[in-house]
C-alpha atoms as a PDB file:
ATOM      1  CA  UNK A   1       0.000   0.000   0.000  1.00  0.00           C
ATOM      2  CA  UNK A   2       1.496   3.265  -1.145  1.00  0.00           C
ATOM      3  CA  UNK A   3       2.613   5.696   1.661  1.00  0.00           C
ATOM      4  CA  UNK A   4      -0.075   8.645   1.994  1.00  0.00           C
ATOM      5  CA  UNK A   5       1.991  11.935   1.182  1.00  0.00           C
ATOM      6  CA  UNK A   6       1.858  14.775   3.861  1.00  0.00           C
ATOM      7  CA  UNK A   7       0.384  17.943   2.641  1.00  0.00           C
ATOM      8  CA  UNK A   8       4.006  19.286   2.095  1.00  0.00           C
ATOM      9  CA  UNK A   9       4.845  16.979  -0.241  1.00  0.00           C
ATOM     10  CA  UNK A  10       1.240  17.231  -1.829  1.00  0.00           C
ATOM     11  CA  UNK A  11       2.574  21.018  -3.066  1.00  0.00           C
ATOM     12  CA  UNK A  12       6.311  20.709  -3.460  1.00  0.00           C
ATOM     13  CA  UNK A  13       4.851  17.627  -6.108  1.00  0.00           C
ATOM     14  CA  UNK A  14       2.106  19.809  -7.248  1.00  0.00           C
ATOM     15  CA  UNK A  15       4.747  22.658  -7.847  1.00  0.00           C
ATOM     16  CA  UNK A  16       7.405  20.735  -9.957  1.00  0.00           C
ATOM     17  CA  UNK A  17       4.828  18.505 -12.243  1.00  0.00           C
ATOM     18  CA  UNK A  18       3.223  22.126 -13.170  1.00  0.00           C
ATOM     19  CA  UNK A  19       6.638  23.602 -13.642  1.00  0.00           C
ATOM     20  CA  UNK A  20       7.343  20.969 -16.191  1.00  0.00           C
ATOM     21  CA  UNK A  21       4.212  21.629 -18.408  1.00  0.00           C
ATOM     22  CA  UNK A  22       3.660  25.380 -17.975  1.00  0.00           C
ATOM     23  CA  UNK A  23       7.298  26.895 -16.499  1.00  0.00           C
ATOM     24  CA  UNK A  24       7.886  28.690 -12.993  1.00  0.00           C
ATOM     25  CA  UNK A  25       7.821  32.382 -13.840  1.00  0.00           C
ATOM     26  CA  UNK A  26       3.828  32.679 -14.169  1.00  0.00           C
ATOM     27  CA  UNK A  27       3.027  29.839 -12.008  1.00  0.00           C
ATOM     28  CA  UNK A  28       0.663  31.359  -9.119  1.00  0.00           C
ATOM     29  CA  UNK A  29       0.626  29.844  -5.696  1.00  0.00           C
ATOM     30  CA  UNK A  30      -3.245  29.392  -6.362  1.00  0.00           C
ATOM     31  CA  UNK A  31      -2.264  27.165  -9.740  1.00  0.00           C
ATOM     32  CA  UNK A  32      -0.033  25.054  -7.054  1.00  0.00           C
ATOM     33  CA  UNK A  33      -2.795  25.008  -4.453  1.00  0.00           C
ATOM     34  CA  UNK A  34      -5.308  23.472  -6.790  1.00  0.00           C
ATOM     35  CA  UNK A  35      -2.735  21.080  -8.896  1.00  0.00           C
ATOM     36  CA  UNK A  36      -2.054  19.801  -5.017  1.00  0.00           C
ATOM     37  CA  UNK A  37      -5.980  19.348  -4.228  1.00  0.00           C
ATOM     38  CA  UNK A  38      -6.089  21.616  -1.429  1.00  0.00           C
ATOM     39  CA  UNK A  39      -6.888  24.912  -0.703  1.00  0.00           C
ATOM     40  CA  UNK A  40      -4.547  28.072  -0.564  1.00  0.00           C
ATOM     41  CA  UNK A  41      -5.332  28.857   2.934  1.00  0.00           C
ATOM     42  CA  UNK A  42      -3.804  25.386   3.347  1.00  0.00           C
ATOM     43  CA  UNK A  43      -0.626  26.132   1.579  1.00  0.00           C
ATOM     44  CA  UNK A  44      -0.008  29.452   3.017  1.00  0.00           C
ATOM     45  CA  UNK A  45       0.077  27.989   6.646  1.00  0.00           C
ATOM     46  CA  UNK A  46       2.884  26.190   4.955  1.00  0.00           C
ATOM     47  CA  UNK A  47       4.574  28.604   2.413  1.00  0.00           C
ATOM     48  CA  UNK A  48       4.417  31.550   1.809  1.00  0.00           C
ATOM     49  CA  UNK A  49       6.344  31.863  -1.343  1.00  0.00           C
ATOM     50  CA  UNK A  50       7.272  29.685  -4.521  1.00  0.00           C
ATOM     51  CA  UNK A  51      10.648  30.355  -3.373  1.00  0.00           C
ATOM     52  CA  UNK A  52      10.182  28.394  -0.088  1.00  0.00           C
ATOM     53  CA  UNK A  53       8.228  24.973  -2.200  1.00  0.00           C
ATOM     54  CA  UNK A  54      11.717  25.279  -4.054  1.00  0.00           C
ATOM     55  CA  UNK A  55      14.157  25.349  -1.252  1.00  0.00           C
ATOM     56  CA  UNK A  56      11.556  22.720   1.181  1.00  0.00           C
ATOM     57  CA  UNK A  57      12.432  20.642  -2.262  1.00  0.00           C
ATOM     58  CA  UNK A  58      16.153  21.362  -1.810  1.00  0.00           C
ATOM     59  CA  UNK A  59      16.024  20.428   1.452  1.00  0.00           C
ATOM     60  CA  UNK A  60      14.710  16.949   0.098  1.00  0.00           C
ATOM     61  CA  UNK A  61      16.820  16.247  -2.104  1.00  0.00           C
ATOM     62  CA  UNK A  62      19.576  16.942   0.594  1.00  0.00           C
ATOM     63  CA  UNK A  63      18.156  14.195   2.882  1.00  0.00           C
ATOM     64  CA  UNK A  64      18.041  11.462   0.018  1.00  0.00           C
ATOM     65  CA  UNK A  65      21.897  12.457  -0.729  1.00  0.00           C
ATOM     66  CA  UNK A  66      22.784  12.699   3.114  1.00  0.00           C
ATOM     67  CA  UNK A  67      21.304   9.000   3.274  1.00  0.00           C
ATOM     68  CA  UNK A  68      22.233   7.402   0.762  1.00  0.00           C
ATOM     69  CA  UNK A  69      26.065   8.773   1.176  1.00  0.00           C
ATOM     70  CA  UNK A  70      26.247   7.339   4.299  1.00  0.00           C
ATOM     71  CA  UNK A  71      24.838   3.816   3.032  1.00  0.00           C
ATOM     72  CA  UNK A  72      27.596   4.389   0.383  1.00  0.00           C
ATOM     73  CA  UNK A  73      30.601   4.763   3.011  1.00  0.00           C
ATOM     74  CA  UNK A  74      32.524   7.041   1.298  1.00  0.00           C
ATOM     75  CA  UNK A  75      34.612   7.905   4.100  1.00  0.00           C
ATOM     76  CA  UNK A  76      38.100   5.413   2.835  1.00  0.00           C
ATOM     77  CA  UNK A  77      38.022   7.272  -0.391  1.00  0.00           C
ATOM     78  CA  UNK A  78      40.166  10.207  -1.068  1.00  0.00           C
ATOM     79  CA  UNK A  79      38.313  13.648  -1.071  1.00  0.00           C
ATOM     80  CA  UNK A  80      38.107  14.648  -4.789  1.00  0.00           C
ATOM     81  CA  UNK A  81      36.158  10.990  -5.464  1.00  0.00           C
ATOM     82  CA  UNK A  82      33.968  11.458  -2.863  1.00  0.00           C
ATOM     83  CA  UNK A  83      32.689  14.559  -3.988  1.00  0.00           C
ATOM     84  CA  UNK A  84      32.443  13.195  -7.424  1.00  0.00           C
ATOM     85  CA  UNK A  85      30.840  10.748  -5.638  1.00  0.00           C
ATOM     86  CA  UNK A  86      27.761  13.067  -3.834  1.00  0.00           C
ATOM     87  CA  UNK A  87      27.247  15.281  -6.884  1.00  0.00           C
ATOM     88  CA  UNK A  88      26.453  12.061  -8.550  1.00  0.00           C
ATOM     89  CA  UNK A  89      23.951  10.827  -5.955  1.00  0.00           C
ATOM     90  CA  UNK A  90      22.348  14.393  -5.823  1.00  0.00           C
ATOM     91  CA  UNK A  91      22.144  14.257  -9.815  1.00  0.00           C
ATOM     92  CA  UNK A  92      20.896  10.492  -9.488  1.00  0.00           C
ATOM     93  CA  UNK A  93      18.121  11.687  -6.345  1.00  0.00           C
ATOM     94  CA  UNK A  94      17.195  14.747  -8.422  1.00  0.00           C
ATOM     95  CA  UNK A  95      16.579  12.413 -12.101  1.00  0.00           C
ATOM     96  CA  UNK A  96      12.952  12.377 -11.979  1.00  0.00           C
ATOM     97  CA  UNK A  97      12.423  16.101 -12.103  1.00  0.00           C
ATOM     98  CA  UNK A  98      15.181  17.074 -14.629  1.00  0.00           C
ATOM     99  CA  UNK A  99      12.238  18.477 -17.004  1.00  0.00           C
ATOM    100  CA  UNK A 100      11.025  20.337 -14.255  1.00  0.00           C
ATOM    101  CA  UNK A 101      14.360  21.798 -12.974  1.00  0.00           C
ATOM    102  CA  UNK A 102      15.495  22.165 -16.253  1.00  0.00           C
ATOM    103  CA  UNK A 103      12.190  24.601 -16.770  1.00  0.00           C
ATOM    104  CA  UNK A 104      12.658  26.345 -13.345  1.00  0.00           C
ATOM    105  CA  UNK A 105      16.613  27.239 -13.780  1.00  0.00           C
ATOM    106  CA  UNK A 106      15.792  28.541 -17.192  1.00  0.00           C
ATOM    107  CA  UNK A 107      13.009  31.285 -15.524  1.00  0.00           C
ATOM    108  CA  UNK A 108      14.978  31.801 -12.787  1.00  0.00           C
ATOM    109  CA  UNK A 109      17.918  32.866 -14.739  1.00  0.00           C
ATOM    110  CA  UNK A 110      15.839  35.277 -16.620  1.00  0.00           C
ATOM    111  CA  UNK A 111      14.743  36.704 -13.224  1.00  0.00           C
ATOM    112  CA  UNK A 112      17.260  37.912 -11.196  1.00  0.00           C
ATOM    113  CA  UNK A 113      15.373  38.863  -7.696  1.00  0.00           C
ATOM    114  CA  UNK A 114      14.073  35.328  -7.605  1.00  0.00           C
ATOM    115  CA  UNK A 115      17.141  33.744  -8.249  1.00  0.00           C
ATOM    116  CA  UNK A 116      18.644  35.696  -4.963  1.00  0.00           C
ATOM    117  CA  UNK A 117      15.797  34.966  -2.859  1.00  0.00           C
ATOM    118  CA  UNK A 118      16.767  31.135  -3.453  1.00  0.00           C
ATOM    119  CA  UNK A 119      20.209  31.851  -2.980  1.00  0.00           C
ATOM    120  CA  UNK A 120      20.357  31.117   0.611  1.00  0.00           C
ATOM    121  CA  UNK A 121      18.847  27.629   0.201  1.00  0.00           C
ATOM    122  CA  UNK A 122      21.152  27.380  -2.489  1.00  0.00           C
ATOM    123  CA  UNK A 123      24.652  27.678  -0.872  1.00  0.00           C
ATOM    124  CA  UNK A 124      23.164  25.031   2.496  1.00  0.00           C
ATOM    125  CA  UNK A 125      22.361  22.291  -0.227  1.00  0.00           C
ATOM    126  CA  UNK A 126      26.171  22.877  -1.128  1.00  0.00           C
ATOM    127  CA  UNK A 127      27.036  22.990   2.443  1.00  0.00           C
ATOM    128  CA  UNK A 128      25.574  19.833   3.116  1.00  0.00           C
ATOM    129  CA  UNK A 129      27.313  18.068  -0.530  1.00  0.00           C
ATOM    130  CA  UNK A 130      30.392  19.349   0.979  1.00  0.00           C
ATOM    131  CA  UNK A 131      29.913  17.899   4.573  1.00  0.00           C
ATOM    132  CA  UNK A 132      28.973  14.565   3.222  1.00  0.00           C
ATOM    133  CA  UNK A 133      32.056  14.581   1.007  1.00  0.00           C
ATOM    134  CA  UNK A 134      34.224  14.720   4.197  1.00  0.00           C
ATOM    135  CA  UNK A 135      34.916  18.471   3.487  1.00  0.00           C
ATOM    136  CA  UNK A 136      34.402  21.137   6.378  1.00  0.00           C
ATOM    137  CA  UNK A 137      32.030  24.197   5.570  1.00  0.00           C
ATOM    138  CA  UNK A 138      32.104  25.879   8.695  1.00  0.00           C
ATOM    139  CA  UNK A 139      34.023  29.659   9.431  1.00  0.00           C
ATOM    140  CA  UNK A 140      35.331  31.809   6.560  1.00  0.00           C
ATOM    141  CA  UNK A 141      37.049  28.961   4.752  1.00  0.00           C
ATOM    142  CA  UNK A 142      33.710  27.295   4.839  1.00  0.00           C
ATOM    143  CA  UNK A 143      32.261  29.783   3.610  1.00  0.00           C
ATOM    144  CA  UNK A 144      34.982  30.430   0.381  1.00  0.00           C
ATOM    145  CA  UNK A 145      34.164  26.652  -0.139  1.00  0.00           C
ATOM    146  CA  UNK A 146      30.241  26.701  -0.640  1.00  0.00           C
ATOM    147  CA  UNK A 147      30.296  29.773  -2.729  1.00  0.00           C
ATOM    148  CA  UNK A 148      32.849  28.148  -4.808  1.00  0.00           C
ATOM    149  CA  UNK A 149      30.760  24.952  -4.598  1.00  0.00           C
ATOM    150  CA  UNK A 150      27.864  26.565  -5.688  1.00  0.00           C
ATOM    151  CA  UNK A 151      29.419  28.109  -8.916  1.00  0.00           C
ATOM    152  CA  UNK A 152      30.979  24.961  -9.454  1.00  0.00           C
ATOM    153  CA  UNK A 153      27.555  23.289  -9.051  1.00  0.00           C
ATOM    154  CA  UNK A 154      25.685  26.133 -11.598  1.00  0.00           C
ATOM    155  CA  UNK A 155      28.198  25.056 -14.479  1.00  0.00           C
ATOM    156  CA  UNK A 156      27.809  21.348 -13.964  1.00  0.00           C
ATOM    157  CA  UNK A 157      24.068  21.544 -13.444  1.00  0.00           C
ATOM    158  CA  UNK A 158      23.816  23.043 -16.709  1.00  0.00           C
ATOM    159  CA  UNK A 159      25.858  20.129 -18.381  1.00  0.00           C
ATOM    160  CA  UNK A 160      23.618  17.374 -16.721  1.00  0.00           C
ATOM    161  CA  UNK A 161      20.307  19.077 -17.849  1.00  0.00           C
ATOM    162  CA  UNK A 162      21.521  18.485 -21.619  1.00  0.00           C
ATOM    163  CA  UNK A 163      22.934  15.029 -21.114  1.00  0.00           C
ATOM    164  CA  UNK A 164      22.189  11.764 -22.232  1.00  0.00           C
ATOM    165  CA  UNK A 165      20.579   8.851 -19.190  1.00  0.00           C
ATOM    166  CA  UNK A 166      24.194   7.248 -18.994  1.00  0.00           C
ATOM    167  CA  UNK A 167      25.363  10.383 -17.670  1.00  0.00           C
ATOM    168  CA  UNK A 168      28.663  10.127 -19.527  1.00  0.00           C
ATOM    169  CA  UNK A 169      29.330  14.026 -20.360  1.00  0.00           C
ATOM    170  CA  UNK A 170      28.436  14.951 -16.668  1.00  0.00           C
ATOM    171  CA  UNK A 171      30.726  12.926 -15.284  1.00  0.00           C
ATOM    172  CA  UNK A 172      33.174  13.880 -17.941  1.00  0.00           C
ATOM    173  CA  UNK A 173      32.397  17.492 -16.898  1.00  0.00           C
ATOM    174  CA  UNK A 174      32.668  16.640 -13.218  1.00  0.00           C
ATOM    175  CA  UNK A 175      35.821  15.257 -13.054  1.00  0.00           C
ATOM    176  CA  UNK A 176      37.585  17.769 -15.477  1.00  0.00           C
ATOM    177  CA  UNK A 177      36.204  20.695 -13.273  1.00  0.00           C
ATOM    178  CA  UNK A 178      37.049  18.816 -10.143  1.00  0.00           C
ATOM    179  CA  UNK A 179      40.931  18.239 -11.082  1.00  0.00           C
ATOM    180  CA  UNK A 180      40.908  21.764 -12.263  1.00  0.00           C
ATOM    181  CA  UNK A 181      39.610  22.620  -8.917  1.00  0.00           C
ATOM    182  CA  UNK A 182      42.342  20.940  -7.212  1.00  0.00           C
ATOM    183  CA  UNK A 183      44.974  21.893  -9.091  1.00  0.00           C
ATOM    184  CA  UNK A 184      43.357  25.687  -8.431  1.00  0.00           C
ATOM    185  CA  UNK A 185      43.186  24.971  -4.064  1.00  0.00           C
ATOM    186  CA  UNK A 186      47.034  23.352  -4.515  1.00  0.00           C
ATOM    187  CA  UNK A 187      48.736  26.575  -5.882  1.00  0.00           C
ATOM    188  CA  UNK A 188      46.031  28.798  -3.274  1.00  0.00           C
ATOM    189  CA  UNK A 189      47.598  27.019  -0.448  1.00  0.00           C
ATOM    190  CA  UNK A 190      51.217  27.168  -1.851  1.00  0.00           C
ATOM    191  CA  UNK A 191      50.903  30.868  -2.373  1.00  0.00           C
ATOM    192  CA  UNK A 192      49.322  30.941   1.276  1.00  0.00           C
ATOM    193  CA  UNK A 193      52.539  28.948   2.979  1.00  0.00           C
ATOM    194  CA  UNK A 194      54.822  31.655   1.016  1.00  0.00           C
ATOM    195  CA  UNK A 195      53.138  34.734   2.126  1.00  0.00           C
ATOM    196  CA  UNK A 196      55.552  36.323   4.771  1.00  0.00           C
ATOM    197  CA  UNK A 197      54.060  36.657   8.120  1.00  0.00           C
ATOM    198  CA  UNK A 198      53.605  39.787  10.237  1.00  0.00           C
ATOM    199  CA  UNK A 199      56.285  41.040  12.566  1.00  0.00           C
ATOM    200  CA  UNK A 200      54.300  40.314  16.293  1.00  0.00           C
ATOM    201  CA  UNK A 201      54.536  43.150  18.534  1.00  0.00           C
ATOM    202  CA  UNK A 202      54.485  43.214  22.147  1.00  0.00           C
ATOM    203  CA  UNK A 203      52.367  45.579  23.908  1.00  0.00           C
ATOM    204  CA  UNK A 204      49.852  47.790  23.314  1.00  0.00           C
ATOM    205  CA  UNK A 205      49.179  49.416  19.399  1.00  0.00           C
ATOM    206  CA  UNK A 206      51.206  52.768  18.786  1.00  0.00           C
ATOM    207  CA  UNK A 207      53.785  51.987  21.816  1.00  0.00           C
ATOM    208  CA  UNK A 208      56.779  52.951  20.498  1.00  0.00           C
ATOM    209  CA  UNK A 209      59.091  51.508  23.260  1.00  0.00           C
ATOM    210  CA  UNK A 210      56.804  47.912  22.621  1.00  0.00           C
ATOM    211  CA  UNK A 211      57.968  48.683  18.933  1.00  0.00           C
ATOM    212  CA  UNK A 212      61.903  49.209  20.351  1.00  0.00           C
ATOM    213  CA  UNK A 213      61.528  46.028  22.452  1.00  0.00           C
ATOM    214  CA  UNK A 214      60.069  43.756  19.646  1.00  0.00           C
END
């Protein structure tokens, strides 16, 4: 007997199968409401924007990756292949809506504002892809990673949405980006251990006897 979906799932279903016949940019949260079979004072107690059924889907998607990464024990394989590895089971959970997502990036990129408001959603999906891949994305290096993960992600996205079902030019794509990535972080940190440090001073700013002393 098939599970009984929870209202949330009802719309975030409702909003991708009309995104794949009619687009996002005019889709009304009414048209959602009624494609889900309830009513809109129903879906407002839930969302209150098309941008939040888009990042409660995110959020999905996460969870299926999160799960099945840690039924794939990825944790003996060196970093770059485990990311490879994660971007592949986010491209493998998200399969059954490419139409749909295809649809949605292509109005979104024509609509700047909306593509902001999701940005935030946006750059925790990549936090989580980078946390499952063994790869911190807490702090300010954190942060330098997920941006760059979610550019990384935009370009490679984009590849996938034209591909064929064996996947072969993504994964083509994926790994050429990811050595060039590498190779990229490699010569960062290089330039980084090169960098002359600071001359530390002892005592207060502006002293000029702590200046003398140092």
């Amino acid at each position: 007997m098939a599970r009984k979906l929870t209202p949330e799932e009802k719309i975030v279903n409702a909003a991708l199968r009309l995104a794949g016949k009619r687009g996002w940019a005019d889709l009304s949260l009414a048209d959602i409401a009624k494609e889900a079979k309830l009513g809109l004072g129903e879906l407002s107690a839930l969302y209150s924007s098309k941008t939040q059924i888009l990042a409660a889907y995110a959020q999905r998607i996460d969870a299926q990756v999160l799960k099945m990464a840690d039924e794939e024990g990825l944790e003996d394989e060196p970093v770059r292949d485990r990311l490879f590895d994660v971007i592949m089971l986010r491209f493998d959970a998200m399969a059954k809506d490419k139409p749909a997502l295809k649809r949605i990036t292509w109005d979104l990129e024509r609509d700047p504002v909306a593509a902001l408001a999701l940005m935030p959603s946006t750059l925790q999906s990549m936090g989580w892809m980078l946390e499952a891949a063994g790869i911190d994305s807490s702090g300010w290096r954190g942060l330098i990673r997920v941006r760059g993960m979610a550019l990384f992600w935009a370009r490679i996205l984009k590849v996938w949405f034209d591909d064929d079902e064996d996947q072969a030019r993504t994964m083509a794509a994926l790994d050429k980006r990811l050595r060039q990535g590498e190779e990229w972080f490699a010569r960062a940190q290089d330039f980084m251990s090169k960098r002359p440090r600071p001359a530390t001073r002892r005592g207060k700013p502006g002293n000029d006897d702590a200046k003398d002393a140092a």
